[in-house]
C-alpha atoms as a PDB file:
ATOM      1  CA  UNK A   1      33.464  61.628 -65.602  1.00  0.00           C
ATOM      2  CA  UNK A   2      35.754  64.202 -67.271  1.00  0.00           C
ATOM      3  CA  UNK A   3      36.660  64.027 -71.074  1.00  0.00           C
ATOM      4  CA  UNK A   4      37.635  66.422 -74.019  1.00  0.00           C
ATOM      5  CA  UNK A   5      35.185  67.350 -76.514  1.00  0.00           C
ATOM      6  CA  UNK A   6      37.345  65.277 -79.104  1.00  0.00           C
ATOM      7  CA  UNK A   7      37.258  62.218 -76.926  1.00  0.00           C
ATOM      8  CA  UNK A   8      33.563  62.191 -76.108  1.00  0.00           C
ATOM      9  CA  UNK A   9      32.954  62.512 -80.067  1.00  0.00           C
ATOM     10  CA  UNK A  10      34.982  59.121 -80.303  1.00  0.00           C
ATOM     11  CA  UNK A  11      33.267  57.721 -77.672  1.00  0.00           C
ATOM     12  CA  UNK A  12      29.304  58.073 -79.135  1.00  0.00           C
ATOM     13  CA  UNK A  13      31.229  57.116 -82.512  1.00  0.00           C
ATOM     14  CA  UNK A  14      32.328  54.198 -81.059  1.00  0.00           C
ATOM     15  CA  UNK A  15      28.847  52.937 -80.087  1.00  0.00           C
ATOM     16  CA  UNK A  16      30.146  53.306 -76.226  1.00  0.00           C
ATOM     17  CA  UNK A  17      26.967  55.709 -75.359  1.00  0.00           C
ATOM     18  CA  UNK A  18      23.566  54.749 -74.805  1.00  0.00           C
ATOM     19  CA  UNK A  19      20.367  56.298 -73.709  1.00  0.00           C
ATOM     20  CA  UNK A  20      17.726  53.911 -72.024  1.00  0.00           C
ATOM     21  CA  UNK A  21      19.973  51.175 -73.677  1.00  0.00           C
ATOM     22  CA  UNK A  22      19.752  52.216 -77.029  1.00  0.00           C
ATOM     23  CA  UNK A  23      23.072  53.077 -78.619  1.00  0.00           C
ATOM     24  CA  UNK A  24      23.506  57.175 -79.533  1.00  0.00           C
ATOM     25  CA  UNK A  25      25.929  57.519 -82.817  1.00  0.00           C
ATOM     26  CA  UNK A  26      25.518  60.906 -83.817  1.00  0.00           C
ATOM     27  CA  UNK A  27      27.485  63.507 -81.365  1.00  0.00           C
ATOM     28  CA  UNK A  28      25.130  66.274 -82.307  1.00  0.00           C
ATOM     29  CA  UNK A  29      22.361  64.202 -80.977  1.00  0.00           C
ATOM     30  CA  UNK A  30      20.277  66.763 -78.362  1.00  0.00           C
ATOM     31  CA  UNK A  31      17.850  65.192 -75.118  1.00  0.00           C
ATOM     32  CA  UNK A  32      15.712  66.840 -72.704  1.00  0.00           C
ATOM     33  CA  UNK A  33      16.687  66.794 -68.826  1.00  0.00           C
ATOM     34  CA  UNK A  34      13.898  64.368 -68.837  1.00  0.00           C
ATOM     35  CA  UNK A  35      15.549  61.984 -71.285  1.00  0.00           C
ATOM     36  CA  UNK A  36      18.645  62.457 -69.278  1.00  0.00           C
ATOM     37  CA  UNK A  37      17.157  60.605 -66.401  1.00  0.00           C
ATOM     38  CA  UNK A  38      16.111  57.378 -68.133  1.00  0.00           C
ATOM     39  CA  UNK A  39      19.667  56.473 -67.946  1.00  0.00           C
ATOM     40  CA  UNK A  40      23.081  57.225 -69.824  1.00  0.00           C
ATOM     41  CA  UNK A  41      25.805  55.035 -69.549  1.00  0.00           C
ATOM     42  CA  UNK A  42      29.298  55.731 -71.012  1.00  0.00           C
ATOM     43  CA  UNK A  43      31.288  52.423 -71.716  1.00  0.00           C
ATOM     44  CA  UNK A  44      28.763  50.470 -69.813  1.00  0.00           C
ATOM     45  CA  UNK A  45      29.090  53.005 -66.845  1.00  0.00           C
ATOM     46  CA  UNK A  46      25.846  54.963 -65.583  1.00  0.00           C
ATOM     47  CA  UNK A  47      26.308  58.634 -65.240  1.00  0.00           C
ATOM     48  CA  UNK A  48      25.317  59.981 -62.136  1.00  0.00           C
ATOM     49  CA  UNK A  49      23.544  63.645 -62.654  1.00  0.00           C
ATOM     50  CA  UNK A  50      22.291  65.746 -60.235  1.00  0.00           C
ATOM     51  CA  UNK A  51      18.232  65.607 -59.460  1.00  0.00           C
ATOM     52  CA  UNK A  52      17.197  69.144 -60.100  1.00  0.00           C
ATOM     53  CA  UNK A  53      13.513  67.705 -61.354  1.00  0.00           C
ATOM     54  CA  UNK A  54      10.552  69.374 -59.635  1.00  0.00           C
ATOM     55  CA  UNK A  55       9.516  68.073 -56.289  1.00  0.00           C
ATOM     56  CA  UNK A  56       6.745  65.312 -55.962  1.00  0.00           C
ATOM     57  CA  UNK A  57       4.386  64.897 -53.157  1.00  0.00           C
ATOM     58  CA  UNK A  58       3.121  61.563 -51.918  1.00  0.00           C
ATOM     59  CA  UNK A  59      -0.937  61.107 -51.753  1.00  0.00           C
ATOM     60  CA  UNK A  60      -2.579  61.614 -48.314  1.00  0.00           C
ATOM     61  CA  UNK A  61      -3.824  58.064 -48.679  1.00  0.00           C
ATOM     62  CA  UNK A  62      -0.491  56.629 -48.628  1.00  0.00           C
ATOM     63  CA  UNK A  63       2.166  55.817 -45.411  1.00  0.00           C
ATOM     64  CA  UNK A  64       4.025  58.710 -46.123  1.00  0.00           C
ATOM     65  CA  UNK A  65       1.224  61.066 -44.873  1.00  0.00           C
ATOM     66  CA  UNK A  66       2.573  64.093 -47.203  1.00  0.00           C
ATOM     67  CA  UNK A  67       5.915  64.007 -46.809  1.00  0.00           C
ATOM     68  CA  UNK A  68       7.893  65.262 -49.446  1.00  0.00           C
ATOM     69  CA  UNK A  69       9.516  62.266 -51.553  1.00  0.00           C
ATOM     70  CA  UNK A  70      12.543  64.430 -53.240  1.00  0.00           C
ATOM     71  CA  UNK A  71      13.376  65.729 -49.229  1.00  0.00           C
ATOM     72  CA  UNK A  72      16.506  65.291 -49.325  1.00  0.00           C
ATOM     73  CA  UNK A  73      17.314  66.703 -52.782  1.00  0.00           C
ATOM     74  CA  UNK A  74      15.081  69.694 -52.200  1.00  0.00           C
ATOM     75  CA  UNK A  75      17.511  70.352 -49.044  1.00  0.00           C
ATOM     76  CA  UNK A  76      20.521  69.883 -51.366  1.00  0.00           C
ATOM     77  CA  UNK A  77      19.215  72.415 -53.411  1.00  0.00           C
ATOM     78  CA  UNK A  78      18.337  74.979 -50.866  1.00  0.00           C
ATOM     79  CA  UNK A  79      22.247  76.167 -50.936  1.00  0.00           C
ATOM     80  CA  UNK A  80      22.518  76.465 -54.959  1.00  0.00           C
ATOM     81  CA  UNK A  81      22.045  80.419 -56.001  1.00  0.00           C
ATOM     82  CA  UNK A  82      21.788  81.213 -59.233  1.00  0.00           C
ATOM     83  CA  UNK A  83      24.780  80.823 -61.347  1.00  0.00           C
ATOM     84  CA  UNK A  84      26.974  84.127 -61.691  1.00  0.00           C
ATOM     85  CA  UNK A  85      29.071  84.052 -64.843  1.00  0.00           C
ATOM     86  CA  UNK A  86      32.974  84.287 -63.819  1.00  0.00           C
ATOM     87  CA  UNK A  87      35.508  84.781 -66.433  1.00  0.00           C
ATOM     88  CA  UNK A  88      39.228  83.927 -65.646  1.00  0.00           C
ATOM     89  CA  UNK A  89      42.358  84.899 -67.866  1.00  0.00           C
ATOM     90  CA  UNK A  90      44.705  82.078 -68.185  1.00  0.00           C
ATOM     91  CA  UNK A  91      48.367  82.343 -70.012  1.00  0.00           C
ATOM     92  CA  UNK A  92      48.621  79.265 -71.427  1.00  0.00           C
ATOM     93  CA  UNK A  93      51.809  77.677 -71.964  1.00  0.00           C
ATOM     94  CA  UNK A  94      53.535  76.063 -75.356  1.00  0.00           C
ATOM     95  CA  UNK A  95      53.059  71.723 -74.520  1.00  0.00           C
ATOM     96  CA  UNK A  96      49.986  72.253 -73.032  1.00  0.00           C
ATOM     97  CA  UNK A  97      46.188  70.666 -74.363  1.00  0.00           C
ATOM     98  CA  UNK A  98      43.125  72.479 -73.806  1.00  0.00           C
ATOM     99  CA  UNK A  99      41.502  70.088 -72.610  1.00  0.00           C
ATOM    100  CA  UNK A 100      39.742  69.045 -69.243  1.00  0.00           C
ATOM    101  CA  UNK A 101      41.522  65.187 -69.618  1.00  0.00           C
ATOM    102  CA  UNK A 102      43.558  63.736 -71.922  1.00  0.00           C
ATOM    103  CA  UNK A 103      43.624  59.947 -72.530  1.00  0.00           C
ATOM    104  CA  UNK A 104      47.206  59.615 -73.494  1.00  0.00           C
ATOM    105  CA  UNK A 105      48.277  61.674 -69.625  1.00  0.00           C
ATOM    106  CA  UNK A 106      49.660  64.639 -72.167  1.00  0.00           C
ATOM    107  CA  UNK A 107      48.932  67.964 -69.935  1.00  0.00           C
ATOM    108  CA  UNK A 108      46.207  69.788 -69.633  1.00  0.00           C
ATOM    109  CA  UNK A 109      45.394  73.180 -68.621  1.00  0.00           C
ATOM    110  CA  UNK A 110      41.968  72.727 -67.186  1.00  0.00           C
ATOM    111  CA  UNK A 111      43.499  69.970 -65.002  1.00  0.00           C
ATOM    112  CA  UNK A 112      46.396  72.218 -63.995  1.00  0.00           C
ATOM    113  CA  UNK A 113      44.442  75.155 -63.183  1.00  0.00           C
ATOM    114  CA  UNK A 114      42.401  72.789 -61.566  1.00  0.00           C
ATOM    115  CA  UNK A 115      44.806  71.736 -59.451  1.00  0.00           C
ATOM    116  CA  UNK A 116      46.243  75.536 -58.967  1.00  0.00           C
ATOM    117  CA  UNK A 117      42.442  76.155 -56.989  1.00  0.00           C
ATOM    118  CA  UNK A 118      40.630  77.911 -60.061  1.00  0.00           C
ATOM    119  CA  UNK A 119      37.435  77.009 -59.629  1.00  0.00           C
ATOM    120  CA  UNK A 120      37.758  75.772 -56.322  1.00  0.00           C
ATOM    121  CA  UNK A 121      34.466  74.487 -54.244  1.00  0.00           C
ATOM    122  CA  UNK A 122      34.434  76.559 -51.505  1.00  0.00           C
ATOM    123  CA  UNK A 123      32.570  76.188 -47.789  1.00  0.00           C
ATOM    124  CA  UNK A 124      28.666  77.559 -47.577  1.00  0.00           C
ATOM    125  CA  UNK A 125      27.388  78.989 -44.147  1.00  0.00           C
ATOM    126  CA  UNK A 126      25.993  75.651 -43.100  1.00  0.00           C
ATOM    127  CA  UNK A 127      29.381  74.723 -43.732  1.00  0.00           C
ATOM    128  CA  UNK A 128      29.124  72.083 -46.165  1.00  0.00           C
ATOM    129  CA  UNK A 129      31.203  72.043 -49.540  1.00  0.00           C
ATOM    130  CA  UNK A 130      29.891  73.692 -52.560  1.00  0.00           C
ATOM    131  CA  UNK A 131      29.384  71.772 -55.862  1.00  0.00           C
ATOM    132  CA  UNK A 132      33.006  72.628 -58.186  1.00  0.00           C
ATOM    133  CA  UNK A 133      32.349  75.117 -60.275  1.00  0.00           C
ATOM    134  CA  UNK A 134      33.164  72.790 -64.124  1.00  0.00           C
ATOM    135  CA  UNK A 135      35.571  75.086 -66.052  1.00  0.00           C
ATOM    136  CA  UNK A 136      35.276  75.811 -69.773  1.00  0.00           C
ATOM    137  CA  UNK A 137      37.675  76.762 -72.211  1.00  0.00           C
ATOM    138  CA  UNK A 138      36.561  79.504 -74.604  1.00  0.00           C
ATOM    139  CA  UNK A 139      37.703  78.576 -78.089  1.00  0.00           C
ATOM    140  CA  UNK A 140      41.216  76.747 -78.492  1.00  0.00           C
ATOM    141  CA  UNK A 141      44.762  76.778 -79.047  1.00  0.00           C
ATOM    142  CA  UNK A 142      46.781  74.144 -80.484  1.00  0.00           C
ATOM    143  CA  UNK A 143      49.492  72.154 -78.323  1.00  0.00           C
ATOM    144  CA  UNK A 144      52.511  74.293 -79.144  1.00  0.00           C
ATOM    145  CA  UNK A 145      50.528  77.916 -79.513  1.00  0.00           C
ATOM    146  CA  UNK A 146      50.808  79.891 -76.311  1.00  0.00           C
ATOM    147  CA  UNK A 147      49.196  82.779 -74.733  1.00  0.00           C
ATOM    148  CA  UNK A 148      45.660  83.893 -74.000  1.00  0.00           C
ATOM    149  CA  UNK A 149      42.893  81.364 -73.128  1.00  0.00           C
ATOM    150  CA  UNK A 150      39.330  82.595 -71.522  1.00  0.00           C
ATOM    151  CA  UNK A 151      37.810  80.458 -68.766  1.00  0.00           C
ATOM    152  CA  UNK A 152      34.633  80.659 -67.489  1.00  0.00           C
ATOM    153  CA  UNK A 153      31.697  78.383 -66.199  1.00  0.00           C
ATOM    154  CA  UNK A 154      29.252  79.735 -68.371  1.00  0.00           C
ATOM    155  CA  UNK A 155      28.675  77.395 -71.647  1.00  0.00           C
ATOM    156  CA  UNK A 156      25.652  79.991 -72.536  1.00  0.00           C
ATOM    157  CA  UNK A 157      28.645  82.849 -72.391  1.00  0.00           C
ATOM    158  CA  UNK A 158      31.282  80.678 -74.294  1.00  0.00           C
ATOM    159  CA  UNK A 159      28.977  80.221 -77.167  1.00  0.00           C
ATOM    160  CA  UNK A 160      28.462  83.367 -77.919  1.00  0.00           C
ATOM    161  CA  UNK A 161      32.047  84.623 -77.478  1.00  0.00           C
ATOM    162  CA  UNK A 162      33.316  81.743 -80.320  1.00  0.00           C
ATOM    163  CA  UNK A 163      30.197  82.189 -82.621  1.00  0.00           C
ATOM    164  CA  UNK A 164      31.885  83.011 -86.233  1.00  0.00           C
ATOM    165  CA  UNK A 165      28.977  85.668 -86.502  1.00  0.00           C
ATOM    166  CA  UNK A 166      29.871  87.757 -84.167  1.00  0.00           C
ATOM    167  CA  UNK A 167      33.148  88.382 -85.070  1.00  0.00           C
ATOM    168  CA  UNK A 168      34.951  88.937 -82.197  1.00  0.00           C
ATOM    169  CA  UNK A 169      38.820  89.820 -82.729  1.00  0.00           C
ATOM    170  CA  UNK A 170      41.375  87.267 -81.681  1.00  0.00           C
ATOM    171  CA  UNK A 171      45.269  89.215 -82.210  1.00  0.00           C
ATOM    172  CA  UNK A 172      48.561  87.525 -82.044  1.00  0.00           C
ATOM    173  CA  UNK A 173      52.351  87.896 -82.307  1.00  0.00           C
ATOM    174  CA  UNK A 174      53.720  85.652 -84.582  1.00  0.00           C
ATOM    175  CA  UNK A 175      57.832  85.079 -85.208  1.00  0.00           C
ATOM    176  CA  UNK A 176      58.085  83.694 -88.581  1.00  0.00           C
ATOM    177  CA  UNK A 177      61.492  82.521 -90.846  1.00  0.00           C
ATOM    178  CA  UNK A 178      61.437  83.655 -94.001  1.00  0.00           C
ATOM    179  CA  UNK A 179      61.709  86.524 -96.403  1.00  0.00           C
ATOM    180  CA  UNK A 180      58.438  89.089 -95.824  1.00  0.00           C
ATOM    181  CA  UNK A 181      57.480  90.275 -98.902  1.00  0.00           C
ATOM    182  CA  UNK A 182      54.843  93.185-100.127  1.00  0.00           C
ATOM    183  CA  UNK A 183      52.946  90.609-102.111  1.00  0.00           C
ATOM    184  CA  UNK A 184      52.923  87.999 -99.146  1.00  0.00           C
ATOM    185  CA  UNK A 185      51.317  90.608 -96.910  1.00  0.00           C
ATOM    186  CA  UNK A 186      48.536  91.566 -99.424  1.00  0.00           C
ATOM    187  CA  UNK A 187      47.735  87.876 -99.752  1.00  0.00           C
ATOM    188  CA  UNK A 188      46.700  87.779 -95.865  1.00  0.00           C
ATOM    189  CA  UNK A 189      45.096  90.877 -95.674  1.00  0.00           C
ATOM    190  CA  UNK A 190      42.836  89.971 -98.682  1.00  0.00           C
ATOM    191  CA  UNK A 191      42.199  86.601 -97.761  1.00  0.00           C
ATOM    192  CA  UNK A 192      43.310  83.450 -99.745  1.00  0.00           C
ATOM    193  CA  UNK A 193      41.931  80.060-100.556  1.00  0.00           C
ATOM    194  CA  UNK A 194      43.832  76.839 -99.502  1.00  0.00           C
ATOM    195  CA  UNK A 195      42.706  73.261-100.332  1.00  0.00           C
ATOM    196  CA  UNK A 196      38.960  74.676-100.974  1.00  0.00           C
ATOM    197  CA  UNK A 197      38.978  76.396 -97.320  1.00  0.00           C
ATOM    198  CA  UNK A 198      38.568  80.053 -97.499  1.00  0.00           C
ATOM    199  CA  UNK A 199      40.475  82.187 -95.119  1.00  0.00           C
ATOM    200  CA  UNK A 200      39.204  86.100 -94.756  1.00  0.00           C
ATOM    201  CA  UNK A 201      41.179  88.666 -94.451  1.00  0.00           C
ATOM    202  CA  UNK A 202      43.821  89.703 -92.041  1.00  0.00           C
ATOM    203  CA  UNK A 203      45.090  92.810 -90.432  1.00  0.00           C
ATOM    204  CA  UNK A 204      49.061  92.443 -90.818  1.00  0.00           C
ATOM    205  CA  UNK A 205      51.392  94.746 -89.257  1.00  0.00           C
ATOM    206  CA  UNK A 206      55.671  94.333 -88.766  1.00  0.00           C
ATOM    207  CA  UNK A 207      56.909  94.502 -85.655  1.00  0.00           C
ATOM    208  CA  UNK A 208      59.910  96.995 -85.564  1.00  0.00           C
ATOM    209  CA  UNK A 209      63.238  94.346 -85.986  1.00  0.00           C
ATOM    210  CA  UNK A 210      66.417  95.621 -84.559  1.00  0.00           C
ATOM    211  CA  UNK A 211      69.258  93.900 -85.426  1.00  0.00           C
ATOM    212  CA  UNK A 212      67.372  90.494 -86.516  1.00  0.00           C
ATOM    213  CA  UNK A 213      67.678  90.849 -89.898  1.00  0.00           C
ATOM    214  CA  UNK A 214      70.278  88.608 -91.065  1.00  0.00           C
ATOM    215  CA  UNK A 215      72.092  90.089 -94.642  1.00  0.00           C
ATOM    216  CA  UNK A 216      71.616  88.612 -97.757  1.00  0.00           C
ATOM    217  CA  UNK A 217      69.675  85.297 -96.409  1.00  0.00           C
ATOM    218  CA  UNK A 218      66.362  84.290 -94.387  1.00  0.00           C
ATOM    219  CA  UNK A 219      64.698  86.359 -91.735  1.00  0.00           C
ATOM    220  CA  UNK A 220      63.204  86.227 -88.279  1.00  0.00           C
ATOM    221  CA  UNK A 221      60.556  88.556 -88.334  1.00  0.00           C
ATOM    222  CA  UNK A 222      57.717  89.271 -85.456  1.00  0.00           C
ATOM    223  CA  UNK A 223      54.239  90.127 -86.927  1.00  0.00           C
ATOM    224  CA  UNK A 224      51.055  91.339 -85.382  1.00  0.00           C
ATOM    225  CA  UNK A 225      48.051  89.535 -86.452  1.00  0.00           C
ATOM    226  CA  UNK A 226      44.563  90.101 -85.849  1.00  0.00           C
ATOM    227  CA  UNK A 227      41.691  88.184 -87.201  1.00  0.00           C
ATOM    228  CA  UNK A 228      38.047  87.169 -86.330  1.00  0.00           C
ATOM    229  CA  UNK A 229      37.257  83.567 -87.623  1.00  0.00           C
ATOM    230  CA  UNK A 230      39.561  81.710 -85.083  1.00  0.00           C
ATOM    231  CA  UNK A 231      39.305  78.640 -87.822  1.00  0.00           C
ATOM    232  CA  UNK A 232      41.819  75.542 -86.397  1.00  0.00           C
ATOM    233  CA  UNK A 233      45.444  76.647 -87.155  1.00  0.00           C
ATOM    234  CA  UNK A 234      44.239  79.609 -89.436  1.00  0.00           C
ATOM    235  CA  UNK A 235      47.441  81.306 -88.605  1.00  0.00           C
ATOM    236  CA  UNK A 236      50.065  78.573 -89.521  1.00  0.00           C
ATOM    237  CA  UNK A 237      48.154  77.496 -92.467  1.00  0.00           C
ATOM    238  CA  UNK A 238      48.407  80.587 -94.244  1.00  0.00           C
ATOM    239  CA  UNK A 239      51.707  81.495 -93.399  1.00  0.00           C
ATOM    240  CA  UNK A 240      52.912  78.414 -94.334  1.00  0.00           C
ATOM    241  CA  UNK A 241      50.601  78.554 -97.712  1.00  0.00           C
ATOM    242  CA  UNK A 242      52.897  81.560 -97.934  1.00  0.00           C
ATOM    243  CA  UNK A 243      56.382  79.607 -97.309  1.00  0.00           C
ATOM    244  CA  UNK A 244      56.699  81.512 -94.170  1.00  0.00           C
ATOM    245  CA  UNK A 245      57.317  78.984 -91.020  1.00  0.00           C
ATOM    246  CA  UNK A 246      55.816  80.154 -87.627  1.00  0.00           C
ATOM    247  CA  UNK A 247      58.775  79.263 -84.697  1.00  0.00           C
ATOM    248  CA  UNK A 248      55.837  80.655 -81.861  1.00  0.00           C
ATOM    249  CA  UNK A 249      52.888  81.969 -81.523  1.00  0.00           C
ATOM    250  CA  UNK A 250      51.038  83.982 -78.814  1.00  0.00           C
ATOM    251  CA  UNK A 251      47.753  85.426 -78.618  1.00  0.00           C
ATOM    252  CA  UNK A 252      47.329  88.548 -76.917  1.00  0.00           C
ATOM    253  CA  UNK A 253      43.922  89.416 -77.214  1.00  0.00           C
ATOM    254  CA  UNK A 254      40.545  88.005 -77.086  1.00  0.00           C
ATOM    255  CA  UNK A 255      37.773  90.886 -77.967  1.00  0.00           C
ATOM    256  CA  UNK A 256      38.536  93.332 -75.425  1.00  0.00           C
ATOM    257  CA  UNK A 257      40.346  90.750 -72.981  1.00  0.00           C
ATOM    258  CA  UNK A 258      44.044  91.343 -72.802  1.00  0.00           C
ATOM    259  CA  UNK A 259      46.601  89.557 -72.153  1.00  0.00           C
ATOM    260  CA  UNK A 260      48.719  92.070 -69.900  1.00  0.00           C
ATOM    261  CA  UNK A 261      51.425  91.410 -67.567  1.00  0.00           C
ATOM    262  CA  UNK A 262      50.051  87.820 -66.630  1.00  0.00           C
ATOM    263  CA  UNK A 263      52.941  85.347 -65.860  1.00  0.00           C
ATOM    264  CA  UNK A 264      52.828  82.297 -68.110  1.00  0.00           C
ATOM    265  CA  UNK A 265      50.930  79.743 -66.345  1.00  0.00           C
ATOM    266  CA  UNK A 266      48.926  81.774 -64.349  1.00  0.00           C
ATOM    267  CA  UNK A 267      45.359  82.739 -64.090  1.00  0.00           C
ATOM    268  CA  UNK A 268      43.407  85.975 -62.741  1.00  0.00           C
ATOM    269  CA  UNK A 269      39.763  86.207 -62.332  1.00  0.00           C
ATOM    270  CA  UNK A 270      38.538  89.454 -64.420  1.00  0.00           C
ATOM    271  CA  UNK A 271      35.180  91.174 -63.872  1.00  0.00           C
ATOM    272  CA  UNK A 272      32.618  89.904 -67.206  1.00  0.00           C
ATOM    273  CA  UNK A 273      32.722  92.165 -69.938  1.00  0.00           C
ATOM    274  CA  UNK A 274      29.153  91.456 -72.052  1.00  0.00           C
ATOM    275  CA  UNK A 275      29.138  90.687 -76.067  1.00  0.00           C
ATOM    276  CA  UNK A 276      27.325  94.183 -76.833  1.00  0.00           C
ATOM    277  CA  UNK A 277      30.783  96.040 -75.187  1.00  0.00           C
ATOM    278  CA  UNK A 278      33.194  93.374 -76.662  1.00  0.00           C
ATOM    279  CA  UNK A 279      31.103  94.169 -80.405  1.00  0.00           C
ATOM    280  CA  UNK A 280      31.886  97.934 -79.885  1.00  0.00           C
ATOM    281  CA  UNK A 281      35.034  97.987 -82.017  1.00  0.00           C
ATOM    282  CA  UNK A 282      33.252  97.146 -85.323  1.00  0.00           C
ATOM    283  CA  UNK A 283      34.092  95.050 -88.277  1.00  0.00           C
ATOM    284  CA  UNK A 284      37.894  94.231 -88.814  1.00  0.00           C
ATOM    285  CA  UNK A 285      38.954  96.145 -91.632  1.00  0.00           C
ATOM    286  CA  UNK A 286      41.698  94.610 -93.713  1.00  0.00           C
ATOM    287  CA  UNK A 287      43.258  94.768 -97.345  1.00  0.00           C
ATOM    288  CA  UNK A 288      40.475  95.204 -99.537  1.00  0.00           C
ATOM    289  CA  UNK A 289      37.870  96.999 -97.487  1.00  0.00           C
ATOM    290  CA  UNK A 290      41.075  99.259 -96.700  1.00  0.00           C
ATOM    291  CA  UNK A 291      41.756 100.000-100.192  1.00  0.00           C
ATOM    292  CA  UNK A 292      37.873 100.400-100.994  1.00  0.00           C
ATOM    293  CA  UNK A 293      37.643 103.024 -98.586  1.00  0.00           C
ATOM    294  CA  UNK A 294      40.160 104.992 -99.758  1.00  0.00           C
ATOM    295  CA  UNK A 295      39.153 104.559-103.425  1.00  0.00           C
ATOM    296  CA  UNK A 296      35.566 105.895-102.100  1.00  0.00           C
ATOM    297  CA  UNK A 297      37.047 108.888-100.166  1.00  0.00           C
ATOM    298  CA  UNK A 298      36.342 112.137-101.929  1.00  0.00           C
ATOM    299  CA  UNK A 299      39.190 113.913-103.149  1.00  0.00           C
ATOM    300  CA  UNK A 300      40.606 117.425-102.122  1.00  0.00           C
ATOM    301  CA  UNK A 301      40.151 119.409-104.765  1.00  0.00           C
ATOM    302  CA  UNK A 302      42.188 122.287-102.603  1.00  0.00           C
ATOM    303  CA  UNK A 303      44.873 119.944-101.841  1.00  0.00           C
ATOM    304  CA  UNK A 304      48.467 120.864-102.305  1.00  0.00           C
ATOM    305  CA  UNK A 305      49.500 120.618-106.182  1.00  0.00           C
ATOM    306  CA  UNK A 306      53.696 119.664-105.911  1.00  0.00           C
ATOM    307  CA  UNK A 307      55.950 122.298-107.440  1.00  0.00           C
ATOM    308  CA  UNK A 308      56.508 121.435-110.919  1.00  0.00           C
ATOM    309  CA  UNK A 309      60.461 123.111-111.834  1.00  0.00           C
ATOM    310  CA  UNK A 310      60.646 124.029-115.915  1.00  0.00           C
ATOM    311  CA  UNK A 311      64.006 123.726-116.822  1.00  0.00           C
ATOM    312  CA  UNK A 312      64.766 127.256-119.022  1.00  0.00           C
ATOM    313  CA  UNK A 313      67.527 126.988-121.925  1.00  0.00           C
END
């Protein structure tokens, strides 16, 4: 059974989840793999999970003689290795969920990639199929937002790549209508409050415009924004705080994972890059801690004085 995140929240809100037939309301709600084997069902349906619990033997007094109870399991298990974390780089395009299924048949990248052989289950020796490898998304991007999405099958790694603390930088190109002004960009790169949410920082930069500059009315300008909360549509909220509409927006960059040359709609596998290498580049510095530092930088006292002319009469 395949769901989004959002869908499986309305689900245990719903009452449609139980645990040894007693209904589970709260989606933060945690069980052990032992609890997980007294029974979930989902809408009335029992979910089906793989036995991975230790092996039991039988007592020598009983018909069985020995013989290992959990045989057959055991020699399903004999093919797993441990799990190696893959990353893939995926170039999402605009109309497209994140999302492993969507209810309403909308579409989905996980399902197209899917479908495209990314995480494919693949032969063993004995020549039996391998269990699919489950794909997750690593963070989000609205519907209509393009560009770079991380997949991998590690939930351990995706954790720690979208936990707030670790600020890890997430940079986009943004085309926006409207007029760019020096007191607009200051407001993102110092951070603003909107409807009590607080949104840090930014770095800003302008793209260089040739020829898209239209005289005397609106613009269509292409900025560069980097940032390192990744809060849900922390971009277009603030621009729009700032009456600037965003007409598309790409992300380039995930910490050090780049978008490149990859087509939209298609995926590469890249070799794992750990958090420690991915923390490397620091704390973003934007508008205030910008200014701070160069308010705290000594002066030159045998810096260049300008040439002052004196006008003789």
């Amino acid at each position: 059974m395949q769901m989004s995140r959002k869908s499986a929240d309305m689900l245990i809100q719903a009452g449609q989840v139980t645990l040894a037939n007693e209904m589970v309301l709260d989606p933060g709600y945690k069980i052990s793999i032992k609890e997980a084997y007294n029974g979930i069902k989902v809408a009335g349906r029992l979910l089906r999970l793989p036995d991975v619990r230790p092996k039991q033997k039988a007592s020598n007094n009983n018909d069985t003689d020995g013989i290992d109870l959990n045989a057959e399991s055991a020699n399903n298990q004999t093919d797993m290795q441990p799990m190696r974390t893959r990353v893939w780089l995926a170039h999402k395009l605009s109309g497209e969920l994140v999302a492993e299924h969507d209810p309403e048949g909308r579409p989905s990248l996980i399902e197209r990639l899917q479908r495209g052989g990314v995480g494919k289950a693949k032969r063993n020796k004995k020549g039996k199929h391998r269990q699919p490898i489950h794909l997750k998304a690593v963070g989000r991007l609205d519907m209509i937002t393009e560009g770079l999405i991380l997949i991998t099958n590690d939930g351990q790694y995706k954790r720690e790549m979208e936990l707030p603390s670790n600020g890890l930088y997430r940079t986009y190109r943004v085309r926006v209508h409207g007029r760019i002004s020096p007191g607009k960009l200051k407001a993102l790169r110092n951070g603003m409050e909107i409807n009590g949410n607080y949104y840090k920082g930014m770095k800003v930069n302008i793209e260089t415009n040739k020829g898209n500059r239209a005289k005397g009315g609106n613009t269509n300008t292409w900025l560069r924004i980097t940032c390192v909360e990744g809060k849900n549509r922390q971009i277009r909220r603030t621009l729009d705080h700032l009456g600037l509409k965003v007409t598309r927006l790409i992300r380039t960059n995930f910490g050090d994972y780049n978008l490149d040359t990859i087509p939209p709609g298609l995926a590469i596998e890249v070799p794992v890059k750990s958090l420690e290498s991915h923390k490397k580049r620091g704390k973003l510095e934007t508008g205030r801690k910008v200014a701070q530092k160069k308010q705290n930088e000594p002066k030159d006292q045998d810096a260049a004085v300008p040439v002052q002319w004196i006008r003789h009469q």
